[in-house]
PDB file of N, CA and C in Angstrom:
ATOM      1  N   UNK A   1     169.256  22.999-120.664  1.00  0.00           N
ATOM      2  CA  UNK A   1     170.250  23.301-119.669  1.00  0.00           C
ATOM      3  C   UNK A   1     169.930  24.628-118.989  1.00  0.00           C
ATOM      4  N   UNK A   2     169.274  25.736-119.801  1.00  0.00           N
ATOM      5  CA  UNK A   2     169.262  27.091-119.525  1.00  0.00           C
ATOM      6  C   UNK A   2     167.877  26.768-118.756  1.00  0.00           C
ATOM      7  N   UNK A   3     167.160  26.228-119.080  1.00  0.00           N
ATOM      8  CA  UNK A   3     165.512  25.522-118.200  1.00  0.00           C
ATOM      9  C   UNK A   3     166.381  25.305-116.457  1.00  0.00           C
ATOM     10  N   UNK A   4     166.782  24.436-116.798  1.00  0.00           N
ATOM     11  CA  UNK A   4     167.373  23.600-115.512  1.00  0.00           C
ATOM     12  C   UNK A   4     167.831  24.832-114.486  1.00  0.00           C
ATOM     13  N   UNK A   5     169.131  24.742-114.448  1.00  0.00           N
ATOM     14  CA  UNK A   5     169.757  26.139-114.038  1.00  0.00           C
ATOM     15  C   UNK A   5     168.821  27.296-113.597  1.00  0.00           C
ATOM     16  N   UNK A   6     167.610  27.700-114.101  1.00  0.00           N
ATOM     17  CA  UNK A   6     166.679  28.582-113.718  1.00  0.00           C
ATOM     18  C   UNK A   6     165.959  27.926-112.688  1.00  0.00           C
ATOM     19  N   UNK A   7     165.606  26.701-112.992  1.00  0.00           N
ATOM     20  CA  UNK A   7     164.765  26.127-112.127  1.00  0.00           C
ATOM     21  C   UNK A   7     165.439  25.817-111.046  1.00  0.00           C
ATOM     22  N   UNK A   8     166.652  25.301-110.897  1.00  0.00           N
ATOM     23  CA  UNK A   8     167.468  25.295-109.301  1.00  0.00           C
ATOM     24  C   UNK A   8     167.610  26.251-108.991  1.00  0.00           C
ATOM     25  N   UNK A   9     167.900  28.077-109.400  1.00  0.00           N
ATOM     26  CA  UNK A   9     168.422  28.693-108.977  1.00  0.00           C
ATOM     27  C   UNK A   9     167.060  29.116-108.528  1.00  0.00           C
ATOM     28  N   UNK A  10     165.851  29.075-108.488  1.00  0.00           N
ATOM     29  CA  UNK A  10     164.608  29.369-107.724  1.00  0.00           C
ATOM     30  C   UNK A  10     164.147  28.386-107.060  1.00  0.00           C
ATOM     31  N   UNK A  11     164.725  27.175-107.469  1.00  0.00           N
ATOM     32  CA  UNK A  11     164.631  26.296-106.455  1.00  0.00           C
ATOM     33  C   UNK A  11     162.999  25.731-106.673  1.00  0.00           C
ATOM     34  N   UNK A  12     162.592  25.663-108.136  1.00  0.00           N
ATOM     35  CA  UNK A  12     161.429  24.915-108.616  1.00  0.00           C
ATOM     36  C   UNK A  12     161.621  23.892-108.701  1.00  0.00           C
ATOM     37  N   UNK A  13     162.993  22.901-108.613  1.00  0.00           N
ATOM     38  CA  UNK A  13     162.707  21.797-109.641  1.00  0.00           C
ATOM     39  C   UNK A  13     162.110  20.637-109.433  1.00  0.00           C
ATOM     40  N   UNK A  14     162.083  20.609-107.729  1.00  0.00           N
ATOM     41  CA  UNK A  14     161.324  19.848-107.349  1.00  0.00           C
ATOM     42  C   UNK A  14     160.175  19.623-107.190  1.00  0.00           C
ATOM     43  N   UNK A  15     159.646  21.164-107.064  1.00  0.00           N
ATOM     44  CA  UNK A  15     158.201  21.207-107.665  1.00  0.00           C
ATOM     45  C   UNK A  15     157.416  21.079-108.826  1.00  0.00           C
ATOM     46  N   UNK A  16     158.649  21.304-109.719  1.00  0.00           N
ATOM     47  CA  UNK A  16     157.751  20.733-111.221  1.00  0.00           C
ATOM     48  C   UNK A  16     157.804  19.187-111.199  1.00  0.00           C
ATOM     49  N   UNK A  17     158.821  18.485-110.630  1.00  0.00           N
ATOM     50  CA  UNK A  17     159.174  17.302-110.483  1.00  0.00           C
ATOM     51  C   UNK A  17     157.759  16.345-109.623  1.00  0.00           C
ATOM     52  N   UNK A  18     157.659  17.205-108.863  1.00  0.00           N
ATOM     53  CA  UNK A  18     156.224  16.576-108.163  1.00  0.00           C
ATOM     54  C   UNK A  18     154.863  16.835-108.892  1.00  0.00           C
ATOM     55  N   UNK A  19     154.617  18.121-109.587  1.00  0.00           N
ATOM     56  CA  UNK A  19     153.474  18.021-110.227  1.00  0.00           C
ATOM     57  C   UNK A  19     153.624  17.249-111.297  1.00  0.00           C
ATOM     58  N   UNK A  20     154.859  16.501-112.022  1.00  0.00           N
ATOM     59  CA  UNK A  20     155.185  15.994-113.350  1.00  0.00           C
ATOM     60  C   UNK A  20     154.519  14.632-112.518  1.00  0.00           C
ATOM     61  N   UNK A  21     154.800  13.897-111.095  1.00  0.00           N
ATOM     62  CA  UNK A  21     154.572  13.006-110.538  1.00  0.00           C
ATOM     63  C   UNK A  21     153.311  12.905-110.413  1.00  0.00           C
ATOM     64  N   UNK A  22     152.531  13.981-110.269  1.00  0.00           N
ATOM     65  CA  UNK A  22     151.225  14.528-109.616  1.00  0.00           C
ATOM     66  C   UNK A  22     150.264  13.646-111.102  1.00  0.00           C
ATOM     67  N   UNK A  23     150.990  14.300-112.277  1.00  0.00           N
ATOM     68  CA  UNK A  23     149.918  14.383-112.919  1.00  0.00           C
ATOM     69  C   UNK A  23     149.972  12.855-113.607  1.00  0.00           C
ATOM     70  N   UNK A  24     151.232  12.361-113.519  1.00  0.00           N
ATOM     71  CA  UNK A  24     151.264  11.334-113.989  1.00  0.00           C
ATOM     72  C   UNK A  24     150.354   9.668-113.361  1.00  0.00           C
ATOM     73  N   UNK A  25     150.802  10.230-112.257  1.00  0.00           N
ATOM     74  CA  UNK A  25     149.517   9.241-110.646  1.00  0.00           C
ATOM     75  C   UNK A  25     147.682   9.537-111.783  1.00  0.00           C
ATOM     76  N   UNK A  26     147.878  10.843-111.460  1.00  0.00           N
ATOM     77  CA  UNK A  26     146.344  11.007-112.091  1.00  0.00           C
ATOM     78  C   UNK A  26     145.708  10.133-113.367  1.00  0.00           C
ATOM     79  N   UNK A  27     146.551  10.177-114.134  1.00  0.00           N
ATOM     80  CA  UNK A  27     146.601   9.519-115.461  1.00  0.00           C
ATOM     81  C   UNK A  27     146.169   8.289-115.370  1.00  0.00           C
ATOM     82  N   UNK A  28     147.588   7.554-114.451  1.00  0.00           N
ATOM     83  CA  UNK A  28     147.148   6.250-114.113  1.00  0.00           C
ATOM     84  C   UNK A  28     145.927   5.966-113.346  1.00  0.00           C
ATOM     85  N   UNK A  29     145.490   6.640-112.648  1.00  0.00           N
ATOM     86  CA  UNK A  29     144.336   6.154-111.787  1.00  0.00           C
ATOM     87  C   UNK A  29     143.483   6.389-112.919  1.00  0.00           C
ATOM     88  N   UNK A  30     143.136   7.105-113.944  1.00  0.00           N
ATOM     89  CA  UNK A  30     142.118   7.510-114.325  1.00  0.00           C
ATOM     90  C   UNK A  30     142.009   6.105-115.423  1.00  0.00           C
ATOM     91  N   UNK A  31     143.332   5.702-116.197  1.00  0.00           N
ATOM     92  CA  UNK A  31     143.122   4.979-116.988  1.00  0.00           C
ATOM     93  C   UNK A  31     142.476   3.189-115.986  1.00  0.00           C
ATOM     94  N   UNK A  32     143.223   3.472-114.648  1.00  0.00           N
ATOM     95  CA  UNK A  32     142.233   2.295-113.721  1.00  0.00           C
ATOM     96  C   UNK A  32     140.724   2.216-113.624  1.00  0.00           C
ATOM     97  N   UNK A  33     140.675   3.727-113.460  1.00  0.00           N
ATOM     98  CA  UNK A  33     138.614   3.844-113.273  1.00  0.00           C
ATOM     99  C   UNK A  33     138.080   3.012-113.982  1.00  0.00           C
ATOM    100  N   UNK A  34     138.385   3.918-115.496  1.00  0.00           N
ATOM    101  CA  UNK A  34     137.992   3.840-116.832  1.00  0.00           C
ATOM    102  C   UNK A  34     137.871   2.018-116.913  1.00  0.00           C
ATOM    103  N   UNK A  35     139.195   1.154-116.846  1.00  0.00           N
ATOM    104  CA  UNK A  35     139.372  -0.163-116.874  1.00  0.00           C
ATOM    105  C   UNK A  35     138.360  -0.946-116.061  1.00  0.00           C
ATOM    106  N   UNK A  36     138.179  -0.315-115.090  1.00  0.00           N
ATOM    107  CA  UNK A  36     136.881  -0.679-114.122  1.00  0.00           C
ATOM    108  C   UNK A  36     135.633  -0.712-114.223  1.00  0.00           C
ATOM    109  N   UNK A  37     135.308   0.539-114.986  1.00  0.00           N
ATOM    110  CA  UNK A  37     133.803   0.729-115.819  1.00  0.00           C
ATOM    111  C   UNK A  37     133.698   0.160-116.777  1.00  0.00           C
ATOM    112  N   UNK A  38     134.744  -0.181-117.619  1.00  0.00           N
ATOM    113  CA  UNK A  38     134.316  -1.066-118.933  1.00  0.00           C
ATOM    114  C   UNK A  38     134.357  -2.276-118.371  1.00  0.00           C
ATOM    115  N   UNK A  39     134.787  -3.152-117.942  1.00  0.00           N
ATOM    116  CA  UNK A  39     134.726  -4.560-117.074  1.00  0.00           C
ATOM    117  C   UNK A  39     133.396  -4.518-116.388  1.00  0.00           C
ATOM    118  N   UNK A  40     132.731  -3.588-115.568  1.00  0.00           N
ATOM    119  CA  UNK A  40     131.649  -3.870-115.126  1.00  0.00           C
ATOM    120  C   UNK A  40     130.183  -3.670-115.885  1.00  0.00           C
ATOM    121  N   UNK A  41     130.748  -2.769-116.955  1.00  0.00           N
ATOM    122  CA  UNK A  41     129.459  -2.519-117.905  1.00  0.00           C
ATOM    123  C   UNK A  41     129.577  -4.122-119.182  1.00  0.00           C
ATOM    124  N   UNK A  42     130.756  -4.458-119.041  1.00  0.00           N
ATOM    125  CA  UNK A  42     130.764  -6.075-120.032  1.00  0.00           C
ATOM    126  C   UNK A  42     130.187  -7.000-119.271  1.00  0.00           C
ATOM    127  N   UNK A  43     130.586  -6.982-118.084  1.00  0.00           N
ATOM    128  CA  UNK A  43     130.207  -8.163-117.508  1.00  0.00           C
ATOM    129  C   UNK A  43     128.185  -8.466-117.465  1.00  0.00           C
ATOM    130  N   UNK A  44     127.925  -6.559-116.850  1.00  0.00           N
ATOM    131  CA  UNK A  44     126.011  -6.368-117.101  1.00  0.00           C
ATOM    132  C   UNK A  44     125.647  -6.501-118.437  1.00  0.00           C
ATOM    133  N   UNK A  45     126.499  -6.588-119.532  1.00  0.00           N
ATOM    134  CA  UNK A  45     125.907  -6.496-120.990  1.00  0.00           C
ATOM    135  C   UNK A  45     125.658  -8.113-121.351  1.00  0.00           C
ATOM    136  N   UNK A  46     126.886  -8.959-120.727  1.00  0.00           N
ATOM    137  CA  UNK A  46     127.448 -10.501-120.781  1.00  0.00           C
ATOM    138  C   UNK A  46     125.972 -10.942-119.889  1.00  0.00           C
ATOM    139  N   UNK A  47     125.528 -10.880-118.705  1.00  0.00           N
ATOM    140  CA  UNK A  47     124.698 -11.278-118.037  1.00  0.00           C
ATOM    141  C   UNK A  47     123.419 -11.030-118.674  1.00  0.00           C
ATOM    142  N   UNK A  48     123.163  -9.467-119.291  1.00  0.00           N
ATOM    143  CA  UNK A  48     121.961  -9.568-119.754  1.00  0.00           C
ATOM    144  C   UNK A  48     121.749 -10.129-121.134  1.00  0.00           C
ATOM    145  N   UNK A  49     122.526 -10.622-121.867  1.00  0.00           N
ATOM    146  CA  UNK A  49     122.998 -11.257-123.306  1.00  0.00           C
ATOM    147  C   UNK A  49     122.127 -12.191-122.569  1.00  0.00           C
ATOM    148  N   UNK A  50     122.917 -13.173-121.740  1.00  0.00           N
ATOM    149  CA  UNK A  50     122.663 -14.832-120.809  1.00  0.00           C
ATOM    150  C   UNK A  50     120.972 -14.447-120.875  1.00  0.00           C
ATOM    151  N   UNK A  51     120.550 -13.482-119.953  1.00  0.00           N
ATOM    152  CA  UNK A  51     119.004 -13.904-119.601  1.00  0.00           C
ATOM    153  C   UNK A  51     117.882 -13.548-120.168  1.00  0.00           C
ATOM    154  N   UNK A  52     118.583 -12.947-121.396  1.00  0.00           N
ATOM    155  CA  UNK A  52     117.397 -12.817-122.885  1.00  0.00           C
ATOM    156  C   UNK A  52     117.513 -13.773-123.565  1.00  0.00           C
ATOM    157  N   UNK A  53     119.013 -14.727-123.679  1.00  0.00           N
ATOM    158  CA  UNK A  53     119.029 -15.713-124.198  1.00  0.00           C
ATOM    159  C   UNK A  53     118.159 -17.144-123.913  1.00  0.00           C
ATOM    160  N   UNK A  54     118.046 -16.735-122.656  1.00  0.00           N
ATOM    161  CA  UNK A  54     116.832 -18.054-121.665  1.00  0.00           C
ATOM    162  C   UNK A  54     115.836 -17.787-121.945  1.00  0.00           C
ATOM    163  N   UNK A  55     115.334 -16.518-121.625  1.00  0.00           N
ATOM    164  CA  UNK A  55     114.161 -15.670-122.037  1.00  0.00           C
ATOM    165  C   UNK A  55     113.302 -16.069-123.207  1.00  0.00           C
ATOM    166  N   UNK A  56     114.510 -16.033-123.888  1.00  0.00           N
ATOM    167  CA  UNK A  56     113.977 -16.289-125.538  1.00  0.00           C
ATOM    168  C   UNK A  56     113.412 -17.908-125.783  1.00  0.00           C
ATOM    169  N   UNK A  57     114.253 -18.768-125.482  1.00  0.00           N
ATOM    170  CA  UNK A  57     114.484 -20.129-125.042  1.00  0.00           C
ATOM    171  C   UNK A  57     113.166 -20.711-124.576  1.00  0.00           C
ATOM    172  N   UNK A  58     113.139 -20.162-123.612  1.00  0.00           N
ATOM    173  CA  UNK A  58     111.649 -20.095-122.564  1.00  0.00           C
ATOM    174  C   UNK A  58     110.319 -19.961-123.361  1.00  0.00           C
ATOM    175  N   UNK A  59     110.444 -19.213-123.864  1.00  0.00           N
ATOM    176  CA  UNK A  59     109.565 -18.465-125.049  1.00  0.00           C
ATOM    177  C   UNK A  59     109.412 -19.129-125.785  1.00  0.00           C
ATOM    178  N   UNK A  60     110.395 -19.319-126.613  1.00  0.00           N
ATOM    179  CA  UNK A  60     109.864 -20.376-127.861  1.00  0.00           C
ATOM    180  C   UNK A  60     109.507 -21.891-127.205  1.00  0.00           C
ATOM    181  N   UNK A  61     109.724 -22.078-126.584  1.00  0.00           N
ATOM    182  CA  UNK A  61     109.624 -23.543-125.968  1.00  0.00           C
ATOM    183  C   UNK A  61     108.015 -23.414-125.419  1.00  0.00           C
ATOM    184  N   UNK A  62     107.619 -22.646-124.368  1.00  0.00           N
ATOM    185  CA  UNK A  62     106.555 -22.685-123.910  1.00  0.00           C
ATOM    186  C   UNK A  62     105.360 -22.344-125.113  1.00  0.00           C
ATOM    187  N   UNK A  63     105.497 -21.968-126.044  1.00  0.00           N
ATOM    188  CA  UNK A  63     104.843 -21.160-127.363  1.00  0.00           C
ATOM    189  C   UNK A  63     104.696 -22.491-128.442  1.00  0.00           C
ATOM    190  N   UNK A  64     105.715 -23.442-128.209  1.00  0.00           N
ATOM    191  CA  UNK A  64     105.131 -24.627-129.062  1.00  0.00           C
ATOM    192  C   UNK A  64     104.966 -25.925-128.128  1.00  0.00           C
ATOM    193  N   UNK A  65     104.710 -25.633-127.177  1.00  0.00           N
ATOM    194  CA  UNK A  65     103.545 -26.600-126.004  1.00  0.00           C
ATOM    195  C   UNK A  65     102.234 -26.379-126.049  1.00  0.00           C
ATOM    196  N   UNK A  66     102.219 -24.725-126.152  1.00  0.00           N
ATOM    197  CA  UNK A  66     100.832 -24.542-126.109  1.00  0.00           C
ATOM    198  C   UNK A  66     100.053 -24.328-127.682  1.00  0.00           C
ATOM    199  N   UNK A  67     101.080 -24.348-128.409  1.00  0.00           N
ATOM    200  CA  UNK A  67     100.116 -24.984-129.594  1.00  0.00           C
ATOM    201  C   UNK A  67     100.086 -26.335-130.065  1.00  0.00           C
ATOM    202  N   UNK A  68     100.658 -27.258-129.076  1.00  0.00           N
ATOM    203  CA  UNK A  68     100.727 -28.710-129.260  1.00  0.00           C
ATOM    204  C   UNK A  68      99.388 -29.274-128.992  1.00  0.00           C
ATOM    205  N   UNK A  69      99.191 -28.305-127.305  1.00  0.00           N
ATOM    206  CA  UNK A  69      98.160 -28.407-126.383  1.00  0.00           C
ATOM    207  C   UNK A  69      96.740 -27.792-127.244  1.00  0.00           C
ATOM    208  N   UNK A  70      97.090 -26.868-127.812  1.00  0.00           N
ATOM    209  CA  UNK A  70      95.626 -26.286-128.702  1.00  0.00           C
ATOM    210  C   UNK A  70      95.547 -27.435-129.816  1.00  0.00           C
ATOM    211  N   UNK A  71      96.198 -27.930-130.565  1.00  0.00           N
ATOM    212  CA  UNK A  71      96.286 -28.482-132.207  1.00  0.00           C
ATOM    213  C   UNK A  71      95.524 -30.066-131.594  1.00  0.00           C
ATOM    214  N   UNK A  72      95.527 -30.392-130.536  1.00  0.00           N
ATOM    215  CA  UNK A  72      94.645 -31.130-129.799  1.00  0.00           C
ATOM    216  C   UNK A  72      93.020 -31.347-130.374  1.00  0.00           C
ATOM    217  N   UNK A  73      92.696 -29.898-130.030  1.00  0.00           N
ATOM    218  CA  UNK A  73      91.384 -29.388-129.561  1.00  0.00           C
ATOM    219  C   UNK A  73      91.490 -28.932-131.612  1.00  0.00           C
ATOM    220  N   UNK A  74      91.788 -28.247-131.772  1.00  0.00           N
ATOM    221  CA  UNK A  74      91.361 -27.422-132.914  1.00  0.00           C
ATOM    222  C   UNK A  74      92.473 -28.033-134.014  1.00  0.00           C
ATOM    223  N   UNK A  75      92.976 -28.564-133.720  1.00  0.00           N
ATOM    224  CA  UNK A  75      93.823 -28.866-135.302  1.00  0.00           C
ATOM    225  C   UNK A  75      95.260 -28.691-134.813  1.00  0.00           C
ATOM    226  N   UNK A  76      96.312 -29.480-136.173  1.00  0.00           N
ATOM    227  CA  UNK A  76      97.766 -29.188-135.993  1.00  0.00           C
ATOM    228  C   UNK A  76      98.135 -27.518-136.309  1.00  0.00           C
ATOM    229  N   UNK A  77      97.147 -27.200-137.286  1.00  0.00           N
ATOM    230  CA  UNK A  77      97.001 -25.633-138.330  1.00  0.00           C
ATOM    231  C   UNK A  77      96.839 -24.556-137.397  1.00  0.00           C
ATOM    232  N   UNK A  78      95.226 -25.584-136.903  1.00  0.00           N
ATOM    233  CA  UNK A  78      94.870 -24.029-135.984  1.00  0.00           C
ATOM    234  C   UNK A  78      95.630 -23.636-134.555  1.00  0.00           C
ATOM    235  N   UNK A  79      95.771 -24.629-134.052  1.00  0.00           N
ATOM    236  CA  UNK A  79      97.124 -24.164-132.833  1.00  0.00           C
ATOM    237  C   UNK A  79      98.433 -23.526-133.339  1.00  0.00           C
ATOM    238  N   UNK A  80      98.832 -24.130-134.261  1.00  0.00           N
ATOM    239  CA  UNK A  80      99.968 -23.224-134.232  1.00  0.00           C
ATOM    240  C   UNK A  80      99.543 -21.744-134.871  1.00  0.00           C
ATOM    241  N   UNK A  81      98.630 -21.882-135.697  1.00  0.00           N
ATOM    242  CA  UNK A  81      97.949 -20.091-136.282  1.00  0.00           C
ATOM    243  C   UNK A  81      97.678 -19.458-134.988  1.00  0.00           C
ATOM    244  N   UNK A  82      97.070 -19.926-134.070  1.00  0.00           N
ATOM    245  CA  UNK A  82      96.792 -19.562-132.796  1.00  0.00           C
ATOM    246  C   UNK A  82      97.842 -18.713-131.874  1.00  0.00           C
ATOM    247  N   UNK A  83      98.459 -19.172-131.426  1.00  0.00           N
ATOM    248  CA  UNK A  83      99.831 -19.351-131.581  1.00  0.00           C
ATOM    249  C   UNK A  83     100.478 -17.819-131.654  1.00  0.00           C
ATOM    250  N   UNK A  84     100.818 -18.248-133.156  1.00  0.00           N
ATOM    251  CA  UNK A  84     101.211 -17.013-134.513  1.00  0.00           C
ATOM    252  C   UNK A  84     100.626 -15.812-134.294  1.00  0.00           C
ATOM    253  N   UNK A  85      98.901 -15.591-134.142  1.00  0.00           N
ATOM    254  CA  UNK A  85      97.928 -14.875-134.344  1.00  0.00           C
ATOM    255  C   UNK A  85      98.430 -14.142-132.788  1.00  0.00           C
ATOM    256  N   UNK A  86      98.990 -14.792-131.947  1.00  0.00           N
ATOM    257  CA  UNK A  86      98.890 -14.019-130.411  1.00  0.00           C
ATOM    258  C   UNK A  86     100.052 -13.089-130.258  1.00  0.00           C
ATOM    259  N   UNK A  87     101.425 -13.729-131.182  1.00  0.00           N
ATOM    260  CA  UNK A  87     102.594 -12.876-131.105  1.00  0.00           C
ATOM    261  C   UNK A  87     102.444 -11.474-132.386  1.00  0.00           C
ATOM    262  N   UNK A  88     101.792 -11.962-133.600  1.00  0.00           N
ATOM    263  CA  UNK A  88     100.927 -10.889-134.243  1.00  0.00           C
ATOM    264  C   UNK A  88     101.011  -9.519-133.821  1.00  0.00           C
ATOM    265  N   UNK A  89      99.349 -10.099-132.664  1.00  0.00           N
ATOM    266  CA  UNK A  89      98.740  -8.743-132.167  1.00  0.00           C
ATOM    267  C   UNK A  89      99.665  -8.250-131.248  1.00  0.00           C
ATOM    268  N   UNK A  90     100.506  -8.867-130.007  1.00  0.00           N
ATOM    269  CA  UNK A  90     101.123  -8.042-129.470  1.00  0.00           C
ATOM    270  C   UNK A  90     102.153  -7.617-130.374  1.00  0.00           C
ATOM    271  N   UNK A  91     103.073  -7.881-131.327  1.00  0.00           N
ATOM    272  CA  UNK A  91     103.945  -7.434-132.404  1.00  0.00           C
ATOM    273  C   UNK A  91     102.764  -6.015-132.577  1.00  0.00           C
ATOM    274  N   UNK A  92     101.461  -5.788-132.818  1.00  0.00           N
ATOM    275  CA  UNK A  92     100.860  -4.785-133.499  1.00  0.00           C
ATOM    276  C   UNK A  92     101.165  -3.771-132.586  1.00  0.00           C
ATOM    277  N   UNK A  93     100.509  -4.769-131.131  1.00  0.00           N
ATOM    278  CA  UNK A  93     100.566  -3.415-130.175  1.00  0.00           C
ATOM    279  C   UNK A  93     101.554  -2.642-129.614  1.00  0.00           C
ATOM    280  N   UNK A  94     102.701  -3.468-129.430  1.00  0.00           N
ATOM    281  CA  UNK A  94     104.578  -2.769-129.280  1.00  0.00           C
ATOM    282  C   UNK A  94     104.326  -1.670-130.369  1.00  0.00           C
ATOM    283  N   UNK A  95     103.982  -2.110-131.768  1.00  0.00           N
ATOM    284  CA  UNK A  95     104.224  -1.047-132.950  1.00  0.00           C
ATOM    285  C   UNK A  95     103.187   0.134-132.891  1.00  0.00           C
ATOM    286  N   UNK A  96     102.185   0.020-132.150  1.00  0.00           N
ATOM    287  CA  UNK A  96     101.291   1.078-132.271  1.00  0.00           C
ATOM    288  C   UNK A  96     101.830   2.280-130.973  1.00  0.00           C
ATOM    289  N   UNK A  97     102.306   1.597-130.070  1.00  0.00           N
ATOM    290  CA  UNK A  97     102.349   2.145-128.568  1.00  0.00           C
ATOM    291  C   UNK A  97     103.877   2.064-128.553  1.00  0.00           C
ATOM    292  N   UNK A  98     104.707   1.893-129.959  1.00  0.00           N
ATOM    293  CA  UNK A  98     106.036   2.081-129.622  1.00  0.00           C
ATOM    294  C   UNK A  98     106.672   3.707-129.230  1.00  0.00           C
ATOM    295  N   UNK A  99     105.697   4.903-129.698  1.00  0.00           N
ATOM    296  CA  UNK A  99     106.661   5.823-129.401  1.00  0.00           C
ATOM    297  C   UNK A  99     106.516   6.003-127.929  1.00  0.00           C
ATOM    298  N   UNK A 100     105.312   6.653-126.942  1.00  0.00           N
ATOM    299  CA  UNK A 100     105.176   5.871-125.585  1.00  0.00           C
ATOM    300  C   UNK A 100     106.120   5.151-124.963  1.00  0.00           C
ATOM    301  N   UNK A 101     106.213   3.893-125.576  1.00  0.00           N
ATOM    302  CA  UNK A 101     107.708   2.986-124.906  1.00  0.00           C
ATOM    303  C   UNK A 101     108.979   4.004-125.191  1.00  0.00           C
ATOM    304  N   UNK A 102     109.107   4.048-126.040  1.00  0.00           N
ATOM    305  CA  UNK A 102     110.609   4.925-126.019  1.00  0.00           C
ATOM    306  C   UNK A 102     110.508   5.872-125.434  1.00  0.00           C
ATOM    307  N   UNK A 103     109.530   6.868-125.450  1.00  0.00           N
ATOM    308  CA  UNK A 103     109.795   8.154-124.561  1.00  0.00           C
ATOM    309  C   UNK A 103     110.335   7.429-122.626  1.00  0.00           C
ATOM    310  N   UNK A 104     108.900   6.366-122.173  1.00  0.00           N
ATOM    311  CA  UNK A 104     109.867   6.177-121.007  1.00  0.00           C
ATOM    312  C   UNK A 104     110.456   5.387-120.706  1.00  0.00           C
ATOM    313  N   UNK A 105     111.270   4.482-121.997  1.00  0.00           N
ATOM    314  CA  UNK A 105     112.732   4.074-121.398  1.00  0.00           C
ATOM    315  C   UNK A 105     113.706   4.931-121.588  1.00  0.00           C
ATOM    316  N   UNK A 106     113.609   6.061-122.812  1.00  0.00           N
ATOM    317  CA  UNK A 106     114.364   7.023-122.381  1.00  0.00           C
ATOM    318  C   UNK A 106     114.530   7.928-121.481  1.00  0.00           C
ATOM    319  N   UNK A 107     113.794   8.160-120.379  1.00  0.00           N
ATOM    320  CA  UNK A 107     113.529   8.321-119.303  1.00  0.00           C
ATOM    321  C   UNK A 107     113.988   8.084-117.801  1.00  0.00           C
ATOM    322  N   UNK A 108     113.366   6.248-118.074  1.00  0.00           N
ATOM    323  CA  UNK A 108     114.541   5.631-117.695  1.00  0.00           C
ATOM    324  C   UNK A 108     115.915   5.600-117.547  1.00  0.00           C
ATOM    325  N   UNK A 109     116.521   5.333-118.504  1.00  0.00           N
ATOM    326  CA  UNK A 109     117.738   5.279-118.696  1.00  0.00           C
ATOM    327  C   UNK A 109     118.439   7.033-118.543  1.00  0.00           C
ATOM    328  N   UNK A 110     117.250   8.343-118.724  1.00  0.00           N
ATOM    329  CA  UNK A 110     118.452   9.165-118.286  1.00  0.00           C
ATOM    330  C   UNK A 110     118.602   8.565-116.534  1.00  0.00           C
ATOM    331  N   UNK A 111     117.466   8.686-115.676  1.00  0.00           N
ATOM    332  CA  UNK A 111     117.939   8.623-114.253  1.00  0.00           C
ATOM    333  C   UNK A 111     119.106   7.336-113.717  1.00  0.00           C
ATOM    334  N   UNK A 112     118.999   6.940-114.901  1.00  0.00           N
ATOM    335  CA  UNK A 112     119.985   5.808-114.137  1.00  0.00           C
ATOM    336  C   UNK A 112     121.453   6.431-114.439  1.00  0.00           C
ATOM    337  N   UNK A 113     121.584   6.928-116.007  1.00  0.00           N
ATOM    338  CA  UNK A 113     122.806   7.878-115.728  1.00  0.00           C
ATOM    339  C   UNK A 113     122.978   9.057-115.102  1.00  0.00           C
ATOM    340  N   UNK A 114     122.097   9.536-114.384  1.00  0.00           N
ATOM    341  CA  UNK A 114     121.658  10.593-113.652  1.00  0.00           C
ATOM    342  C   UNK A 114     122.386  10.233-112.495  1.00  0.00           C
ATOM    343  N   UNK A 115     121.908   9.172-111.974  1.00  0.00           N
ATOM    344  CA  UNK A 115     122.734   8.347-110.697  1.00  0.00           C
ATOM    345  C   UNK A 115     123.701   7.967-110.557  1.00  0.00           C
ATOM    346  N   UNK A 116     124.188   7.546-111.949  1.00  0.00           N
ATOM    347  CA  UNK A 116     125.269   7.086-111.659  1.00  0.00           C
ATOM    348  C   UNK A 116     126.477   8.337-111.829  1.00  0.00           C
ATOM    349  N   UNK A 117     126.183   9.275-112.030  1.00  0.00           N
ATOM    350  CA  UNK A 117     127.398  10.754-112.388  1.00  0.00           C
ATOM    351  C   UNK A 117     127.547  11.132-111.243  1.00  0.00           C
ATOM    352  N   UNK A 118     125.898  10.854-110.307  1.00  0.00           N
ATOM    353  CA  UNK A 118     126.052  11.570-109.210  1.00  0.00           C
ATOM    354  C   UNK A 118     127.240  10.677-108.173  1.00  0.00           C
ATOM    355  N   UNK A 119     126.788   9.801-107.981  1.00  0.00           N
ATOM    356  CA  UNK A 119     127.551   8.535-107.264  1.00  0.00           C
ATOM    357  C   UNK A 119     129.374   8.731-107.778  1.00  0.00           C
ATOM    358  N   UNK A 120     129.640   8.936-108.534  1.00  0.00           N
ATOM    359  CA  UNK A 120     130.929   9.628-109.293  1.00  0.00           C
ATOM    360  C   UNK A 120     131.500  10.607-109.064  1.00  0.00           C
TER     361      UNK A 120
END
């Protein structure tokens, strides 16, 4: 009551009344952004889920054609070892040349949040 009374008799109250409005607008918009960025970062996580899932699909599918197509020529054994032997070596070479890769997708990925703070 003793708040109040001070505040009319200087004739604040409408001004706290508007920054109480002020800050409350803010809030809400911010909790909108926020609602906005997580919806659009699900939806790029949902899409890229989808086209590793094909990816993969693709992959294994084309990977036992072409040892159908080798086991022809060299055997049921040796096409698919064939095969095996090719995902192997690149499996070796990701692992040899993995720190390389990480340094520049981390790299990567700062400029893209780089861009996107700026754009913000």
């Amino acid at each position: 009551m003793l708040k109040e009374t001070i505040l009319k008799f200087l004739k604040m109250d409408s001004l706290v009344d508007n920054v109480t409005g002020y800050v409350e607008a803010r809030i809400e918009l911010l909790k909108i952004e926020i609602k906005e960025e997580v919806a659009k970062g699900l939806a790029r996580t949902l899409v890229t889920v989808v086209m590793i899932a094909v990816l993969t699909l693709f992959v294994l599918l084309i990977s036992v054609a072409v040892a159908y197509k080798l086991s022809e020529s060299i055997g049921m054994f040796g096409g698919f070892a064939t095969v095996a032997s090719f995902y192997l070596f690149l499996g070796l070479i990701v692992f040899l040349f993995r720190n390389p890769i990480t340094e520049i997708l981390e790299k990567q990925l700062e400029e893209r949040m780089k861009k996107k703070k700026k754009s913000l």
